[in-house]
Protein backbone atom coordinates (compact mmCIF):
# COMPACT_ATOMS: atom_id res chain seq x y z
CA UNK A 1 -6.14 4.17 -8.92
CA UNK A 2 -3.68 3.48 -11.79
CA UNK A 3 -2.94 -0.41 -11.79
CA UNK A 4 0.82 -1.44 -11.81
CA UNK A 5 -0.05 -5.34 -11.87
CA UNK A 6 -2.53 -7.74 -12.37
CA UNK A 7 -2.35 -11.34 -13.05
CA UNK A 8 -4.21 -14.41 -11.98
CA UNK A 9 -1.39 -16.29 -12.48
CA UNK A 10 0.86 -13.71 -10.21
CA UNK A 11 4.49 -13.36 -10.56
CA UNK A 12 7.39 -14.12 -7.74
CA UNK A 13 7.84 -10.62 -5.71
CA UNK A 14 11.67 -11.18 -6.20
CA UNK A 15 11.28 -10.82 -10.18
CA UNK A 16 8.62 -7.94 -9.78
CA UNK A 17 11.10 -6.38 -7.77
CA UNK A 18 14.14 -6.46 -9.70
CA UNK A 19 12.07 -5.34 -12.94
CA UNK A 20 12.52 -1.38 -13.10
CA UNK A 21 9.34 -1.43 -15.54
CA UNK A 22 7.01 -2.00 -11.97
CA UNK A 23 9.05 -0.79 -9.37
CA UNK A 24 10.07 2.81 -11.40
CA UNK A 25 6.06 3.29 -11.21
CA UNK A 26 5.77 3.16 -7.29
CA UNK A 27 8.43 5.52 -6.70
CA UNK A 28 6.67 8.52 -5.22
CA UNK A 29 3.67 6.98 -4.70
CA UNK A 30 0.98 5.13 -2.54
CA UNK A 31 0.48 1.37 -3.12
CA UNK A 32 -2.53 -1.41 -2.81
CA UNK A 33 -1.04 -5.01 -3.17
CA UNK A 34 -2.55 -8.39 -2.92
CA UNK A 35 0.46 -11.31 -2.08
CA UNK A 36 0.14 -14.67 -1.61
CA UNK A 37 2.97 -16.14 0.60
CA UNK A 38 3.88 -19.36 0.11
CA UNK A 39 4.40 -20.42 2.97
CA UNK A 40 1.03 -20.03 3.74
CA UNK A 41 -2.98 -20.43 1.85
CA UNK A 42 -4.34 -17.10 2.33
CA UNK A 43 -3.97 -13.95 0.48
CA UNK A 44 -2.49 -10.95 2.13
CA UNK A 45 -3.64 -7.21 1.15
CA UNK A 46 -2.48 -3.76 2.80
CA UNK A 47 -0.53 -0.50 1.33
CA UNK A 48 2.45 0.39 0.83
CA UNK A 49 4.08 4.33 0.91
CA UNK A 50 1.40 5.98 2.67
CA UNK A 51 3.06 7.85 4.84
CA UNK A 52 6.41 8.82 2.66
CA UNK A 53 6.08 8.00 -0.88
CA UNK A 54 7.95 5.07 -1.16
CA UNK A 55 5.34 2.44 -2.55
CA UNK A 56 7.76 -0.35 -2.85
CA UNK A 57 9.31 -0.15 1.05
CA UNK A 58 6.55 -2.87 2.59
CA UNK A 59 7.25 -5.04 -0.39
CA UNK A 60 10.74 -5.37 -0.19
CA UNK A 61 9.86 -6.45 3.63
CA UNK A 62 7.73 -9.46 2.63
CA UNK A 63 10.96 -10.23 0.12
CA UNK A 64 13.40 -9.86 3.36
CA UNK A 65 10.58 -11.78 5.77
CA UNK A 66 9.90 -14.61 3.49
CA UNK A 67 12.67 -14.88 0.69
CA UNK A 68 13.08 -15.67 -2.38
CA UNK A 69 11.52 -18.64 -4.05
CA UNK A 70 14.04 -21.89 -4.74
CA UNK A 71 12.63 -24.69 -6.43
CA UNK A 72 14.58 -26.80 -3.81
CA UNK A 73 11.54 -25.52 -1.07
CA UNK A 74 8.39 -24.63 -2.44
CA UNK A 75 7.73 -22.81 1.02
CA UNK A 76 10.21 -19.76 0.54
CA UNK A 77 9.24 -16.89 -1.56
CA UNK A 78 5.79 -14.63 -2.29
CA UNK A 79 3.63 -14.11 -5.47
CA UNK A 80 2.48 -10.70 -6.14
CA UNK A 81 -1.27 -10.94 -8.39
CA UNK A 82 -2.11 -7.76 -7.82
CA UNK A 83 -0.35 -3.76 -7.47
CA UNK A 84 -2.20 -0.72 -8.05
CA UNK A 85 -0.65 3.00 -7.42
CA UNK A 86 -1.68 6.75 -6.47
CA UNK A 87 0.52 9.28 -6.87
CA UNK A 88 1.76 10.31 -3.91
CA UNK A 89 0.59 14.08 -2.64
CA UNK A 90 1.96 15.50 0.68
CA UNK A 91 -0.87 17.66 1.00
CA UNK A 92 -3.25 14.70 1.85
CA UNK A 93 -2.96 13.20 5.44
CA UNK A 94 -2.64 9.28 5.30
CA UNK A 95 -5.45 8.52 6.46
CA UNK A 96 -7.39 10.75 4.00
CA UNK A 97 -5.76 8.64 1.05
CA UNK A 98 -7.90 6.79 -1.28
CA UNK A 99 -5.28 3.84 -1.05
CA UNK A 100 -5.74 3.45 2.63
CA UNK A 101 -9.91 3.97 2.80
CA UNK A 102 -9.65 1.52 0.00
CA UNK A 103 -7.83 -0.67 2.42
CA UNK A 104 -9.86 0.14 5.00
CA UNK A 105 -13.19 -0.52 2.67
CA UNK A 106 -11.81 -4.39 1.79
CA UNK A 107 -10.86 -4.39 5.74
CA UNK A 108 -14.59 -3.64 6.73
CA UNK A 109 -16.44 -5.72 3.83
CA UNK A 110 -13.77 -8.95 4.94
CA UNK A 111 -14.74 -8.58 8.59
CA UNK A 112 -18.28 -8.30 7.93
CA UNK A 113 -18.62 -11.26 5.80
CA UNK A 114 -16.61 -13.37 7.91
CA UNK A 115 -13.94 -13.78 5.32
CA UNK A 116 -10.57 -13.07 8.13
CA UNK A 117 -8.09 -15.31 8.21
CA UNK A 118 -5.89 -14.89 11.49
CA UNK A 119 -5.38 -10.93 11.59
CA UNK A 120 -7.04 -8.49 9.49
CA UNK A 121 -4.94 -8.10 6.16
CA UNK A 122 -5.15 -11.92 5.78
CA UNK A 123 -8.52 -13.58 3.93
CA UNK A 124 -9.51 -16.72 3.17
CA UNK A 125 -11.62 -14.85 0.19
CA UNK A 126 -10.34 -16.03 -3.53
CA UNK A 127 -7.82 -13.55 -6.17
CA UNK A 128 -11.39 -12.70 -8.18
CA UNK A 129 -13.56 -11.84 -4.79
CA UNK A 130 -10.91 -9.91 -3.34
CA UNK A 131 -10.15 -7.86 -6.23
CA UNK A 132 -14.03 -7.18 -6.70
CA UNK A 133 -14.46 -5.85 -3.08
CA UNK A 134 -11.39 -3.59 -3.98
CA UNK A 135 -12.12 -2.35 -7.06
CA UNK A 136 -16.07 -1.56 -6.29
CA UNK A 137 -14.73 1.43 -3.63
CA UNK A 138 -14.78 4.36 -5.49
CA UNK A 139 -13.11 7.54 -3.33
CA UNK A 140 -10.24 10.03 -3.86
CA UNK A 141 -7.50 11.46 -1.99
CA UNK A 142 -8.99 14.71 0.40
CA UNK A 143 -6.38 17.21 0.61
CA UNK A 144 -6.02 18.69 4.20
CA UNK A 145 -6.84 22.41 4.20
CA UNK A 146 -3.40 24.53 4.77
CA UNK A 147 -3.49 26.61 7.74
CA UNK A 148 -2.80 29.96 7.45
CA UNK A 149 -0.67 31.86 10.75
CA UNK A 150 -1.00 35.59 10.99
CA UNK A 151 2.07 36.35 12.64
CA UNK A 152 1.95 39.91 14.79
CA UNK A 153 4.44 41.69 16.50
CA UNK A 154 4.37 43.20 19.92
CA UNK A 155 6.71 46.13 19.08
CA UNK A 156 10.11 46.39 17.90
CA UNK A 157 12.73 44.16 18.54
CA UNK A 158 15.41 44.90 21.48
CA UNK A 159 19.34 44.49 20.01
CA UNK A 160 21.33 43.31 22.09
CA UNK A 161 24.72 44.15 20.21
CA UNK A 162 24.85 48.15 20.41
């Protein structure tokens, strides 16, 4: 996994979105993300262009479900701390992705160690924890075997037109 991001600090999803030097890299690609909204005091993890390529799609979602930060209320807006990319390959099935056994790795190890907050891409586990679990999975993208059809013919083909 090639990271995009990473910042303790983290960085409002609006800017990260409307700065081509991040979102150029997720074009045609999966995504792993860690968000914090602010609306709320748990970090929030999943993936992002898994199925089609487009790596920044589920992040422009959290920008449309929880806007974009104004100093007038602290409670609009999300911080992005952490974005990490594979390039997308159509010959791998989703599931078979490293980005989503990755996700599915952090999933198990949360749930295991009691560390769910309401729903199962929410924690209660700190930035540094989080990004430990993540980064200790090591897997690849399995590409799905192409199947080959033999295609036979019963005989010639009737025309119609003479």
């Amino acid at each position: 996994m090639q990271v995009v991001y990473d910042n303790a600090q983290g960085m409002e999803l609006n800017t990260f979105l409307n700065d081509p030097k991040y979102t150029d890299q997720l074009i045609n690609s999966r995504v792993f993300y860690i968000v914090k909204p602010r609306s709320e005091d748990i970090l929030k993890f999943g993936i992002s262009g898994n199925n089609d390529g487009k790596g920044v799609g589920r992040l422009q979602q959290y920008r449309l479900t929880y806007g974009t930060h104004d100093p007038s209320n602290d409670c609009l807006g999300v911080k992005v701390y952490f974005v990490g990319r594979t390039n997308y390959n159509w010959l791998v099935e989703a599931n078979n992705s490293e980005i989503a056994k990755r996700e599915l790795y952090v999933k198990r190890y949360i749930k295991r160690n009691n560390l769910i907050a309401r729903g199962r891409e929410r924690t209660t586990a700190n930035l540094s924890h989080l990004k430990d679990i993540m980064f200790s999975f090591r897997g690849e993208d399995l590409p799905t075997e192409q199947r080959v059809s033999i295609r036979e013919t019963k005989g010639r083909t009737k025309r119609f037109d003479v």
